[in-house]
Structures are given as C-alpha cells and as structure tokens.
C-alpha atoms as a PDB file:
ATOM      1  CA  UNK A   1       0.000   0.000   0.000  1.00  0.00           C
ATOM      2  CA  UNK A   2       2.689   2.496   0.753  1.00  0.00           C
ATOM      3  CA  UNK A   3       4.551   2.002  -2.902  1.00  0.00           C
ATOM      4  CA  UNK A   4       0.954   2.753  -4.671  1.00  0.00           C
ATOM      5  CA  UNK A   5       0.410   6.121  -1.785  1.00  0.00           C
ATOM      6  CA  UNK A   6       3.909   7.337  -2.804  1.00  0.00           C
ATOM      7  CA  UNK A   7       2.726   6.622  -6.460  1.00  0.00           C
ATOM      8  CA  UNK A   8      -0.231   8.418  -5.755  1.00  0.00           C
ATOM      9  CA  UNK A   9       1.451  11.783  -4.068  1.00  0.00           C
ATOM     10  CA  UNK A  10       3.827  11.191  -7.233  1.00  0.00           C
ATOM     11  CA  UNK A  11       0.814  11.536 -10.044  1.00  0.00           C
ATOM     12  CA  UNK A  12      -0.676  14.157  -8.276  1.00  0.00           C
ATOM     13  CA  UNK A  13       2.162  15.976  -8.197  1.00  0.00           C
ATOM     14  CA  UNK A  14       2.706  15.749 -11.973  1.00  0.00           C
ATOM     15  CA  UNK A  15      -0.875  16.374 -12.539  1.00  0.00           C
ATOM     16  CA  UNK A  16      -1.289  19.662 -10.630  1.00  0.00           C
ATOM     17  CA  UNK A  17       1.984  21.712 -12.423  1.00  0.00           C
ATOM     18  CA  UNK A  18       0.038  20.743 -15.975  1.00  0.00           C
ATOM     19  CA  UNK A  19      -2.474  23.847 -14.069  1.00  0.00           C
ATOM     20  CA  UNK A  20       0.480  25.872 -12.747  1.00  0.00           C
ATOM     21  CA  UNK A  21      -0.170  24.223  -9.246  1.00  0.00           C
ATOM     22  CA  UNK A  22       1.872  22.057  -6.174  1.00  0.00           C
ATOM     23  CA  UNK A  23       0.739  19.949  -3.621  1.00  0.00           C
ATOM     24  CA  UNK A  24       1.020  23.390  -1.358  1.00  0.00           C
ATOM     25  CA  UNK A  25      -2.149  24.319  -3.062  1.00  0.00           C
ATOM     26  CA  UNK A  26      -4.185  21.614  -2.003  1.00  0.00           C
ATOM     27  CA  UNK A  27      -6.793  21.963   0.316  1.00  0.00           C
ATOM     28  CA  UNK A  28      -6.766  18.837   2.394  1.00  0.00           C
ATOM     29  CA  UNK A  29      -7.017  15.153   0.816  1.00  0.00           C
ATOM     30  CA  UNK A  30      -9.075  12.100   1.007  1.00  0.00           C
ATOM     31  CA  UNK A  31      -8.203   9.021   1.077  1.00  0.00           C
ATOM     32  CA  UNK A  32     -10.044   5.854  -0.140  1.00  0.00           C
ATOM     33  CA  UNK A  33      -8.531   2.456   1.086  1.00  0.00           C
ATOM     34  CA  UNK A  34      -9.306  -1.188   0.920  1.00  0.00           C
ATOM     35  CA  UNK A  35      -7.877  -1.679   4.380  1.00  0.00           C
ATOM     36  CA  UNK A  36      -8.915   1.682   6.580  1.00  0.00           C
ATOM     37  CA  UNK A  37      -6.233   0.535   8.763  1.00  0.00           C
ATOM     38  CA  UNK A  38      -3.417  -0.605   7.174  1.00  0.00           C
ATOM     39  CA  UNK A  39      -4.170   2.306   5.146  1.00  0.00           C
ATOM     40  CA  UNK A  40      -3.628   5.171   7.992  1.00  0.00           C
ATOM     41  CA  UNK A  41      -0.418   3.242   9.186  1.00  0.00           C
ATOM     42  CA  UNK A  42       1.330   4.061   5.209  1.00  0.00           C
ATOM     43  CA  UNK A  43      -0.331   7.223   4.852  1.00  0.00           C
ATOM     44  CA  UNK A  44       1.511   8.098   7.679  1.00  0.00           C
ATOM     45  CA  UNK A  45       4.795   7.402   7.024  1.00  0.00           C
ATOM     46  CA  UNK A  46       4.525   8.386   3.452  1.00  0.00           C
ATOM     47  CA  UNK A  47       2.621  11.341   3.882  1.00  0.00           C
ATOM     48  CA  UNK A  48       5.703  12.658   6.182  1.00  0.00           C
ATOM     49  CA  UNK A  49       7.890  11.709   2.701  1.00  0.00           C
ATOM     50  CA  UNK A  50       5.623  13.160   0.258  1.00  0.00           C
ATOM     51  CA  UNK A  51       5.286  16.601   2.319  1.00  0.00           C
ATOM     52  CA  UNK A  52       8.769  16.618   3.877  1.00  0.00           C
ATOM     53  CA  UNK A  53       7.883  17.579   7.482  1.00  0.00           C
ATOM     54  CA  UNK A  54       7.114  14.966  10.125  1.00  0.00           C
ATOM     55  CA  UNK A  55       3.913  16.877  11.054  1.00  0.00           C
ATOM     56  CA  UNK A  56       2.213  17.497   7.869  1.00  0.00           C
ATOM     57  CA  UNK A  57      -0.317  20.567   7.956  1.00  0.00           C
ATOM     58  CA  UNK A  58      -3.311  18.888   5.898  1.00  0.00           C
ATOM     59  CA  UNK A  59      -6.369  17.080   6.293  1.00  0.00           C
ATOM     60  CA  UNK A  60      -6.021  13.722   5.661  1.00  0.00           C
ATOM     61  CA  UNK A  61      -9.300  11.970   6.489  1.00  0.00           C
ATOM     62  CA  UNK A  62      -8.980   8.184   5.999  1.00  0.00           C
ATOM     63  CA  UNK A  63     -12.212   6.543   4.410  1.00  0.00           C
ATOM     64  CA  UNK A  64     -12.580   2.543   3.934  1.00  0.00           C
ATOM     65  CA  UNK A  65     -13.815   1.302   0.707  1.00  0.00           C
ATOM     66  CA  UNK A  66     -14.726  -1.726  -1.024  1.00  0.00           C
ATOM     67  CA  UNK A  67     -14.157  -1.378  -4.468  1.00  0.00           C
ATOM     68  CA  UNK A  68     -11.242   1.743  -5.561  1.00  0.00           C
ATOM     69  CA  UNK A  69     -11.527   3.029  -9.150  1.00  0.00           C
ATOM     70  CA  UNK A  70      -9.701   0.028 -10.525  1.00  0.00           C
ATOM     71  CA  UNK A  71      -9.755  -3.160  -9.726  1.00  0.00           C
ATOM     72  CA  UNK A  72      -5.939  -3.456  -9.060  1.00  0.00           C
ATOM     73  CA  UNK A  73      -5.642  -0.496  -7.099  1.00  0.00           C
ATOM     74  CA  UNK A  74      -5.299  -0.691  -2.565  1.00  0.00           C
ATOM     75  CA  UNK A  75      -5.548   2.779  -2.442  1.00  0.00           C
ATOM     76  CA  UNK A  76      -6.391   5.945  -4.029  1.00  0.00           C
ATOM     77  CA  UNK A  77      -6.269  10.198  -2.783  1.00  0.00           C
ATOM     78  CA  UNK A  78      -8.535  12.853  -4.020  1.00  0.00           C
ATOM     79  CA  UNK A  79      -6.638  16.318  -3.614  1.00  0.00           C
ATOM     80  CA  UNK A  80      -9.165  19.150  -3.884  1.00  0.00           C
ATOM     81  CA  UNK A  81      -7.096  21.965  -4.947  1.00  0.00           C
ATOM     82  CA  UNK A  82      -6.967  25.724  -5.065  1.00  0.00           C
ATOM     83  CA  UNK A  83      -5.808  26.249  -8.495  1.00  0.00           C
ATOM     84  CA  UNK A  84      -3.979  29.691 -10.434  1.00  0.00           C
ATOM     85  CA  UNK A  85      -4.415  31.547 -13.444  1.00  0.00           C
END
C-alpha cells in the first residue's frame, strides 16, 4: 500500500503543475482504502515523505472502501485543490 500512496502523491504531483499548481495548493485530501487501517499506518509514514515535514499541515481523512476506481488499485487520494491563473 505504501509504494501505490507514494505513487499516488507522485501523479498528483505531476498532474497539478500541468495547471500551474503544487501539492502546497491543495486543500486537504481524502483518502479511499481497501484496508482503513493498514491504510492510515502508510499514509503516515509516506505522507511525512511526500510533504517533507514529520507533522504534515493537511487534512487527511482516511475513508474505507470496497471497491477503488480500478480493480488493481489498494488505495487511491482525491486532492481538492486551489488552483492559479
């Protein structure tokens, strides 16, 4: 689960510079996980990696699912964003 968060905080990443945007312009994130607990234990060791600061200043509600977007997938973050230009 951590590899496909750190994927996640990777593609988001990417995603947000194509609107002139960085992870400091999201507004909190959600995250959808098969396992709500395993989940919360990567998210928050990775989160710590993906924002560099043990302490990260973002909502991170943790939300169990039972079926992600695709079918191969643990895990997957929605980052509502405050976006330029």
């Amino acid at each position: 689960m951590g590899d496909q968060l750190r994927q996640c905080y990777a593609d988001a990443t990417e995603l947000l510079k194509l609107f002139w945007a960085s992870r400091d312009d999201a507004l909190g994130e959600v995250i959808y996980a098969l396992d709500a607990d395993a989940g919360d234990a990567a998210a928050r060791l990775v989160g710590k990696e993906a924002y560099g600061r043990p302490n990260p200043q973002v909502a991170s509600p943790m939300i169990g699912t039972s079926r992600p977007a695709f079918p191969e997938l643990l895990v997957e973050i929605k980052f509502p964003a405050r976006l330029r230009g």
